[in-house]
Each structure stands twice: as structure tokens, then as C-alpha cells.
Protein backbone atom coordinates (compact mmCIF):
# COMPACT_ATOMS: atom_id res chain seq x y z
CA UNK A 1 0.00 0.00 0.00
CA UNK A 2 0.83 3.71 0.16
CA UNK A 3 3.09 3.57 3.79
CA UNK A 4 4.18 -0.21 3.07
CA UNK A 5 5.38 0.36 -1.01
CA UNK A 6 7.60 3.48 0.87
CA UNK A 7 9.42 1.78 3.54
CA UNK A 8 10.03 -0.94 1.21
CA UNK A 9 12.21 0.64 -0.98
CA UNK A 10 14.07 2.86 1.57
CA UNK A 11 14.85 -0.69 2.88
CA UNK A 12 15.84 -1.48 -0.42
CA UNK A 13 17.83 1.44 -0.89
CA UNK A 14 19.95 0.39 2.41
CA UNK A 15 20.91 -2.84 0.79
CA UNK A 16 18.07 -5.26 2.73
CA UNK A 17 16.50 -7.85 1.08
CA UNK A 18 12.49 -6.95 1.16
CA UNK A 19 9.72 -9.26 0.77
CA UNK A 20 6.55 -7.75 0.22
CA UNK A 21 2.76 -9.27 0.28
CA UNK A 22 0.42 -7.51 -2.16
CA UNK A 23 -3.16 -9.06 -3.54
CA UNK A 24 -3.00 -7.39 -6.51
CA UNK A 25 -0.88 -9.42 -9.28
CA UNK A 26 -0.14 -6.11 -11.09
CA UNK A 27 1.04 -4.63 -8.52
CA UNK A 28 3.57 -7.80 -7.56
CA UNK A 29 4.72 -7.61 -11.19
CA UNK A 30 5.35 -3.72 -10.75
CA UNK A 31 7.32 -4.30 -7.66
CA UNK A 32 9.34 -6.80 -8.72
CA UNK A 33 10.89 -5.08 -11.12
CA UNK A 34 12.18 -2.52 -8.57
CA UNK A 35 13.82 -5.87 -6.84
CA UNK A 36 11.11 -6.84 -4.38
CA UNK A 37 10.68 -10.78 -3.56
CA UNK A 38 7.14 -10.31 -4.24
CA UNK A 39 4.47 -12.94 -2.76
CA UNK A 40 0.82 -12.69 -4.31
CA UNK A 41 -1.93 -13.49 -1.67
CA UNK A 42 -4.34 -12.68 1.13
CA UNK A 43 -2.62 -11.68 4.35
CA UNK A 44 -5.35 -14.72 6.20
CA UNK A 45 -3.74 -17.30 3.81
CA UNK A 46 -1.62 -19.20 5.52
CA UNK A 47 0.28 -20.85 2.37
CA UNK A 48 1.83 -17.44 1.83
CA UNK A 49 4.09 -18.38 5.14
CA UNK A 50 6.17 -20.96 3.15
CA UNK A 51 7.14 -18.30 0.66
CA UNK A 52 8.94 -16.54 2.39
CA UNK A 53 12.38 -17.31 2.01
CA UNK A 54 15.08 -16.85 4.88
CA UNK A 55 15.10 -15.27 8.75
CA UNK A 56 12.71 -12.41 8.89
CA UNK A 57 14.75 -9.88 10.82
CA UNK A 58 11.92 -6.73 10.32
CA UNK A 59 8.03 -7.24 9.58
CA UNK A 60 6.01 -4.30 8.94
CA UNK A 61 2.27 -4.68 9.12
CA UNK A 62 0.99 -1.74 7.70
CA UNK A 63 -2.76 -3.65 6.20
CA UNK A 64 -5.71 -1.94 4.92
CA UNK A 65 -9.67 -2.73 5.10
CA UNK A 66 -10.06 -2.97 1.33
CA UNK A 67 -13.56 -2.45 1.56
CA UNK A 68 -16.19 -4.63 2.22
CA UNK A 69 -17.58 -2.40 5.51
CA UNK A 70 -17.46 -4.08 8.94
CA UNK A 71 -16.66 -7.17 7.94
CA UNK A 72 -13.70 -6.22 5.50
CA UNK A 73 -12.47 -4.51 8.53
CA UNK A 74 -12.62 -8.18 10.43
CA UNK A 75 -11.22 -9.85 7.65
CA UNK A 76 -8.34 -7.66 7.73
CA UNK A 77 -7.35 -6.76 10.86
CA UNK A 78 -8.64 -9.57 13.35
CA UNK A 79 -8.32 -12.92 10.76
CA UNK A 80 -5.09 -10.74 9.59
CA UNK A 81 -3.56 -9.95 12.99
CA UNK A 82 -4.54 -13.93 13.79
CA UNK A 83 -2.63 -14.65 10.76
CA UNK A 84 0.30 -12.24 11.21
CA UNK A 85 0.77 -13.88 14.88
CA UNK A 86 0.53 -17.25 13.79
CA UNK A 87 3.32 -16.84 11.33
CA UNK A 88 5.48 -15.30 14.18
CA UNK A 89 4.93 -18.50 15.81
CA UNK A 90 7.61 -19.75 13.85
CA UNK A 91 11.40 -18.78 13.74
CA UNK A 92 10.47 -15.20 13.75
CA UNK A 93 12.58 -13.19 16.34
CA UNK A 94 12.53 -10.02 14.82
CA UNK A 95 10.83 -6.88 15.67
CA UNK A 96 7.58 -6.19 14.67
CA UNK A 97 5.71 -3.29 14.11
CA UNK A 98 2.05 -2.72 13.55
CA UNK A 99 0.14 0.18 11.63
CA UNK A 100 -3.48 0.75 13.84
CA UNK A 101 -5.35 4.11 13.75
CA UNK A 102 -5.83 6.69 16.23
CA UNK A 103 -9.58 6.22 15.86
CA UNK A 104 -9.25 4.03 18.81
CA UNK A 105 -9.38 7.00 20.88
CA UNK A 106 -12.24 8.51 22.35
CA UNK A 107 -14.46 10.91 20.08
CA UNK A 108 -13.53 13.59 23.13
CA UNK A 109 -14.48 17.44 23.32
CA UNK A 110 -11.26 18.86 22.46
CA UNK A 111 -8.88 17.34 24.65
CA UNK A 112 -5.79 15.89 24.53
CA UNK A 113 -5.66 12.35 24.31
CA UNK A 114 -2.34 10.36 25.12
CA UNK A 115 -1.59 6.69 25.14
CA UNK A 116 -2.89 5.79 28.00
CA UNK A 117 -5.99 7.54 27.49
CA UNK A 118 -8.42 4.60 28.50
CA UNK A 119 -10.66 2.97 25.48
CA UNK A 120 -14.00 3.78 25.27
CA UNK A 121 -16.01 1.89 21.99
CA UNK A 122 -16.86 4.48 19.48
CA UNK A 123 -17.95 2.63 16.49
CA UNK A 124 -17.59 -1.27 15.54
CA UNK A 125 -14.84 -0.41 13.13
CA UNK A 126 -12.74 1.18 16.47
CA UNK A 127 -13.77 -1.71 18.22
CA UNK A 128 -12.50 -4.10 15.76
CA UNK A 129 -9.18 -1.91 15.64
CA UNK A 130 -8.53 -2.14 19.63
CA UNK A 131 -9.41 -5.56 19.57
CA UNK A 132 -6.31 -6.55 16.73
CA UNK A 133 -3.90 -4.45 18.87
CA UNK A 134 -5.22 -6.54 22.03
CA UNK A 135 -4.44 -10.18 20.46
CA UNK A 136 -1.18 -8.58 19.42
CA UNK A 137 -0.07 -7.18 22.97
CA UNK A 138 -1.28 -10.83 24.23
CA UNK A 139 0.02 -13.12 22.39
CA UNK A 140 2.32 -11.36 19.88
CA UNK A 141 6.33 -12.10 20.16
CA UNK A 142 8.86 -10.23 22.22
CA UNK A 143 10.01 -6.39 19.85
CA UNK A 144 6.68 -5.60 18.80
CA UNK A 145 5.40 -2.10 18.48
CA UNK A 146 2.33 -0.50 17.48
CA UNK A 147 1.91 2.52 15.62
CA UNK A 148 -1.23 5.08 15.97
CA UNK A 149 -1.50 6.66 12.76
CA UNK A 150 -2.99 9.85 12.45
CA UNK A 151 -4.57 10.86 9.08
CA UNK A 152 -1.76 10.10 6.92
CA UNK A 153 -1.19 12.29 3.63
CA UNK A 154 1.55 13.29 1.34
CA UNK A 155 2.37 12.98 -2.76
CA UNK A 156 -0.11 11.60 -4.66
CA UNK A 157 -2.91 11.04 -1.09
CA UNK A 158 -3.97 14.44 -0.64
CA UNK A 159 -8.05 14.19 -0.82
CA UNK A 160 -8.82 17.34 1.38
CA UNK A 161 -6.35 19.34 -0.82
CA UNK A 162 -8.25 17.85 -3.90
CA UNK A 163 -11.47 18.91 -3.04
CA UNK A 164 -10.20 22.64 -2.54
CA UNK A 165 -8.80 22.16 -5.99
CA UNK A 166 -11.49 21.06 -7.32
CA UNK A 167 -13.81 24.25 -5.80
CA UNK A 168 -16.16 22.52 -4.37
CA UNK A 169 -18.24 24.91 -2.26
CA UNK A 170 -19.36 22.47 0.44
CA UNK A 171 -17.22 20.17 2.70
CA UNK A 172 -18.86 17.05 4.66
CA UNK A 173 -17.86 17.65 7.93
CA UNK A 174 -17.51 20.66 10.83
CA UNK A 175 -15.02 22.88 10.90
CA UNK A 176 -14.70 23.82 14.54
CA UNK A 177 -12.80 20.38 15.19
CA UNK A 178 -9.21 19.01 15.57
CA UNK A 179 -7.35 17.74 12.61
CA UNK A 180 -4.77 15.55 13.55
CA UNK A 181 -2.19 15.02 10.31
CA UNK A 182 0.99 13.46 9.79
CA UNK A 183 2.81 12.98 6.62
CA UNK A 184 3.49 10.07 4.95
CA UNK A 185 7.49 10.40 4.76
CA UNK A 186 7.43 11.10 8.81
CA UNK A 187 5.26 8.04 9.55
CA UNK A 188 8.46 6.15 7.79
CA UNK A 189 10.91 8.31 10.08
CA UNK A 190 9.18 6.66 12.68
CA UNK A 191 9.47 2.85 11.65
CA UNK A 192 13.27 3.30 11.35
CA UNK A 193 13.78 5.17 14.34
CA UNK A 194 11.83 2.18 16.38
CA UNK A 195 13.31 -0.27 14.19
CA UNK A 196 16.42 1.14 15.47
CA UNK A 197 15.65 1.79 19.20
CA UNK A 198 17.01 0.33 22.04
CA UNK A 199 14.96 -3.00 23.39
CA UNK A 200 13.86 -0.68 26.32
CA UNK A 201 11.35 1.12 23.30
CA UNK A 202 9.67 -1.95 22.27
CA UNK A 203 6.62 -3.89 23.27
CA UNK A 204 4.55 -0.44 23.60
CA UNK A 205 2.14 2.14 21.73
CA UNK A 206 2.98 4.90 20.29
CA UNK A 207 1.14 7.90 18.59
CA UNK A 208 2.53 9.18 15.13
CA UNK A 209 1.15 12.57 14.70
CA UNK A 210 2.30 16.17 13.77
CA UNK A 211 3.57 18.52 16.49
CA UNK A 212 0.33 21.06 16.11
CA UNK A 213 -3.16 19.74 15.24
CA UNK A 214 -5.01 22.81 13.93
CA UNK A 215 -8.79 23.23 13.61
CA UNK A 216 -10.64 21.84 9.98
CA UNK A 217 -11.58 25.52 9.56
CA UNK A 218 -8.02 26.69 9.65
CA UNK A 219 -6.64 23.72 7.35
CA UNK A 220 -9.47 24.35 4.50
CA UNK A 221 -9.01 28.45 4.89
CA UNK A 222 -5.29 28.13 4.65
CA UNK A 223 -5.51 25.46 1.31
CA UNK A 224 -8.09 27.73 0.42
CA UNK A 225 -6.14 30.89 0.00
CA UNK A 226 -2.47 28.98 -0.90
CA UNK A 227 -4.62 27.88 -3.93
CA UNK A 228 -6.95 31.17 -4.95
CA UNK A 229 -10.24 29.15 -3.98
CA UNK A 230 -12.91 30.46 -2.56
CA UNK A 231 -13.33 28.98 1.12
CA UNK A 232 -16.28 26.27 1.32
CA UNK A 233 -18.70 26.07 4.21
CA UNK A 234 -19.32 22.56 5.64
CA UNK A 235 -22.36 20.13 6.19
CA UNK A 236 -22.18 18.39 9.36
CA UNK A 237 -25.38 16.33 8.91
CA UNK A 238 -24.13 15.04 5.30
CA UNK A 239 -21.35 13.66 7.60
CA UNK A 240 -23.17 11.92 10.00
CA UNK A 241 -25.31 10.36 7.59
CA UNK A 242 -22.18 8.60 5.34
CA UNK A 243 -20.17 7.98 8.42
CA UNK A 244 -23.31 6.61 11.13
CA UNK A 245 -21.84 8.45 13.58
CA UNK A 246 -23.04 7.68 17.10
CA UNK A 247 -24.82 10.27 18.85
CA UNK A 248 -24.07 12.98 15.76
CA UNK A 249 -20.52 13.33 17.02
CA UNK A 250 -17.40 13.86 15.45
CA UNK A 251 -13.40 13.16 16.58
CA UNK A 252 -12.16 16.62 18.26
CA UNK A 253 -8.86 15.98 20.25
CA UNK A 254 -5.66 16.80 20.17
CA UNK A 255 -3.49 13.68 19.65
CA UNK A 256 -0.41 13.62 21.61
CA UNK A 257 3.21 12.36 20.08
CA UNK A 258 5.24 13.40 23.03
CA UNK A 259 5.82 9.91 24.04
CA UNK A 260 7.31 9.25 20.58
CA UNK A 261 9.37 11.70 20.38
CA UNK A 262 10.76 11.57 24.14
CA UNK A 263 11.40 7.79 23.53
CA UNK A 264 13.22 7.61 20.31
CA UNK A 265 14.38 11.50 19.73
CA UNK A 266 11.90 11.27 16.51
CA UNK A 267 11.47 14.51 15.51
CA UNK A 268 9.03 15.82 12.31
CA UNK A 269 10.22 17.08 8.75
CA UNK A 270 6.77 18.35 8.32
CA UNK A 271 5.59 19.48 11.98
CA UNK A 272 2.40 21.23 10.71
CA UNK A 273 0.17 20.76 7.60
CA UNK A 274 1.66 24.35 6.71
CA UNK A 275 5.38 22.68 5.52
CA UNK A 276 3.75 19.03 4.91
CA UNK A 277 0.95 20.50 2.53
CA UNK A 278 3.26 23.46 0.97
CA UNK A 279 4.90 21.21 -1.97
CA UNK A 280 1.80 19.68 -2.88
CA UNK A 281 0.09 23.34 -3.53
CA UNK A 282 2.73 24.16 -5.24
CA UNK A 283 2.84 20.85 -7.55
CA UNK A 284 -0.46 20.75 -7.84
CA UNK A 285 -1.15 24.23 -8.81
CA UNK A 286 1.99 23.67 -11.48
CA UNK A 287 -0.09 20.86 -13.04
CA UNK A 288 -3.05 22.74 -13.33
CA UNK A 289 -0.90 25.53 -15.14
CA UNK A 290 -1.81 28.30 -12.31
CA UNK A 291 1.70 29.05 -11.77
């Protein structure tokens, strides 16, 4: 995927030999003429185990729903993570890492929410997410880590950018609410640096966000007036009704990465949506022949 396809080839690039799972056969044949040991299958299929060849010294779970609503998000994460752990069972003595979301967290009021910030079920698709982490934290092997993505972006996965560009006056959505952001190319920053850590880092959570979460409103004025557009207004109830939002709420908090960055000395290329979104107005306004 988007994350996995990048670390790959920055592994690549420091002379490791990278095996990569894909279910799309095009994109296997892609890869592997970039060098990747490429193994076609389902991440739930056990008979992909036996293809791959040699000690597994890093694993990188980074796995997508796919589709297929609730119970693509089951398939994937809790038959994956079942999967994932039963392959570790093995000779695997690596360290692992693990891509969840922070929609674990509690929908909140605009607080600040860290990792310890107890779980509180906010839809069946966070449910399913805590639940994957919990098998892993039970019954996973000794180095693993798990990663709380914030809402990743970057070249090429820019969607709120796209919709500025595209002038569309409304926006599903409020916009007196927290964005929390991070990157793409600082998410990978991340996996090295715990990849790298001292033993002491492992076998814990960790949030992967930017260093200043800003309101929607500010993030769609700012886009707005980097790319001449006028600013759209938003629909809140448009929002509730695609999403089925419980109780006609949506995520405001502030997601923490202090205990990221005091742990490993991670620190941000992009550590506000200001520098990560700058070259991607700039390219994108290029293609469209505006400057």
C-alpha cells in the first residue's frame, strides 16, 4: 500500500532484502521489477508463510480494510492480525511493528488524548481496531510495536487538498474540530527510528502525529487561499449520515506524540500541515498551469 510500497524501498535502498505481500498481481509484477521478492496473496492465507524465504529480521504490518464495511475490517485486521501472529509462531525473532489508527481514541471534546488515554467503543470499526492491537499485545512475540496513525497524507494522497482544488463549495464535515495530520514520509521516520531503538522502546504504543493539530476551519481556509479558492462552508449532517456516527458526534482531540518523540528522539520534517501541505500546492497548482 501507500506507507508499506515506501518503507520498502528505503529498505531497499539500504541494501536489505524486502519481501513484500500484495493481492493485486499487477502490482507484484510492478514491484518486482524494482527488486522486491514479491508474494501474491491474502494476508489470512496461511500458504503465503512458506514463501517466504530466509530469517525475517523486520516485519512491517501496515494492512488496509479494502472495503467490504465491517466485515472487510474483520477480515483484515482480526483474521489478519490472527494470521500475522501465527506466522510469528515460527522462527520469527525479529521486531515487529504494527500500523493501527488513532480512531481508537475517544471521540472527546477537544482534549488531549495520550496513550494511556483509556478505550471507550466508538464505532464497531474502532472496536474491531482495539481488539487486533489486544491479540497482538497478548500473544504477539517479544520487539513488537504498534503505531497510531494519524490521518496520513503526502504525494499523490492528498483528498482534502483535492477537493479545494477542485472548488467545491461544500465540505462534509464541521469545521470547529481538531485535525490531527501526519505525513506520509514522517510516519516512515518513525518505523526506522523504532526499528532502530534500544529493546527498552519496544513492546509499547505509540502515537505518530504532527507537532500542532489545527482546527478543519483553519486547514481548509489556509488550502483555500495557498490555492486562490474560494473557502467552502461545511455540512455536518451530510457527515453523520455517510459515516453513522453515534450520537451525531465527530473526533475533536488533540493527539499527543510526546511519548514518541521523548522515547526515540523522533522529531518531524513536516511538523504542521503548513510545511507538509506546501509542496503539494505548489505541484499541484503547477499541473493545473496556475503558476
Amino acid at each position: 500500500g501507500y506507507l508499506g510500497q515506501r518503507v520498502a524501498r528505503q529498505a531497499l535502498a539500504r541494501g536489505m532484502r524486502v519481501t513484500a505481500l500484495t493481492r493485486s498481481v499487477e502490482k507484484a509484477e510492478k514491484l518486482r521489477e524494482e527488486g522486491f521478492e514479491m508474494i501474491v496473496a491474502d494476508l489470512v492465507e496461511q500458504r503465503w508463510y512458506q514463501d517466504v524465504s530466509g530469517s525475517v529480521d523486520f516485519l512491517l504490518s501496515c494492512i488496509s480494510a479494502g472495503g467490504g464495511g465491517v466485515d472487510g475490517y474483520v477480515r483484515a485486521y482480526i483474521e489478519g492480525m490472527h494470521s500475522l501472529l501465527h506466522y510469528c509462531e515460527g522462527d520469527f525473532s525479529g521486531r515487529l511493528i504494527y500500523t493501527s489508527s488513532t480512531g481508537v481514541y475517544p471521540f472527546s471534546d477537544g482534549e488531549t488524548v495520550t496513550e494511556e488515554t483509556p478505550f471507550v467503543p466508538q464505532s464497531e470499526t474502532s472496536e474491531i481496531l482495539k481488539t487486533a492491537e489486544d491479540f497482538l499485545q497478548r500473544t504477539g512475540p517479544e520487539g513488537w510495536t504498534i503505531l497510531r496513525l494519524a490521518g496520513i497524507y503526502g504525494p499523490d494522497r492528498h483528498y482534502l487538498l483535492n477537493q479545494i482544488l477542485s472548488g467545491e463549495s461544500e465540505l462534509p464535515g464541521e469545521g470547529s474540530v481538531y485535525l490531527n495530520l501526519v505525513r506520509v514520509e514522517d510516519i516512515c521516520r518513525a518505523i526506522w527510528k523504532l526499528w532502530e531503538a534500544d529493546e527498552s522502546a519496544l513492546n509499547s504504543i505509540y502515537n505518530v502525529a504532527d507537532d500542532q493539530p489545527a482546527m478543519k476551519s483553519e486547514v481548509v481556509t489556509w488550502l483555500a487561499e495557498k490555492t486562490g479558492n474560494p473557502v467552502p462552508s461545511f455540512n455536518l449532517e451530510k457527515t453523520i449520515r455517510q459515516r453513522h456516527l453515534p450520537n451525531g458526534k465527530l473526533p475533536n482531540r488533540i493527539i499527543s506524540n510526546a511519548k514518541l518523540k521523548e522515547t526515540t528522539g523522533w522529531r518531524l520534517k513536516y511538523p504542521t500541515f503548513r510545511e507538509g501541505f506546501a509542496d503539494l500546492v505548489a505541484k499541484s497548482l503547477k499541473e493545473r498551469g496556475k503558476i
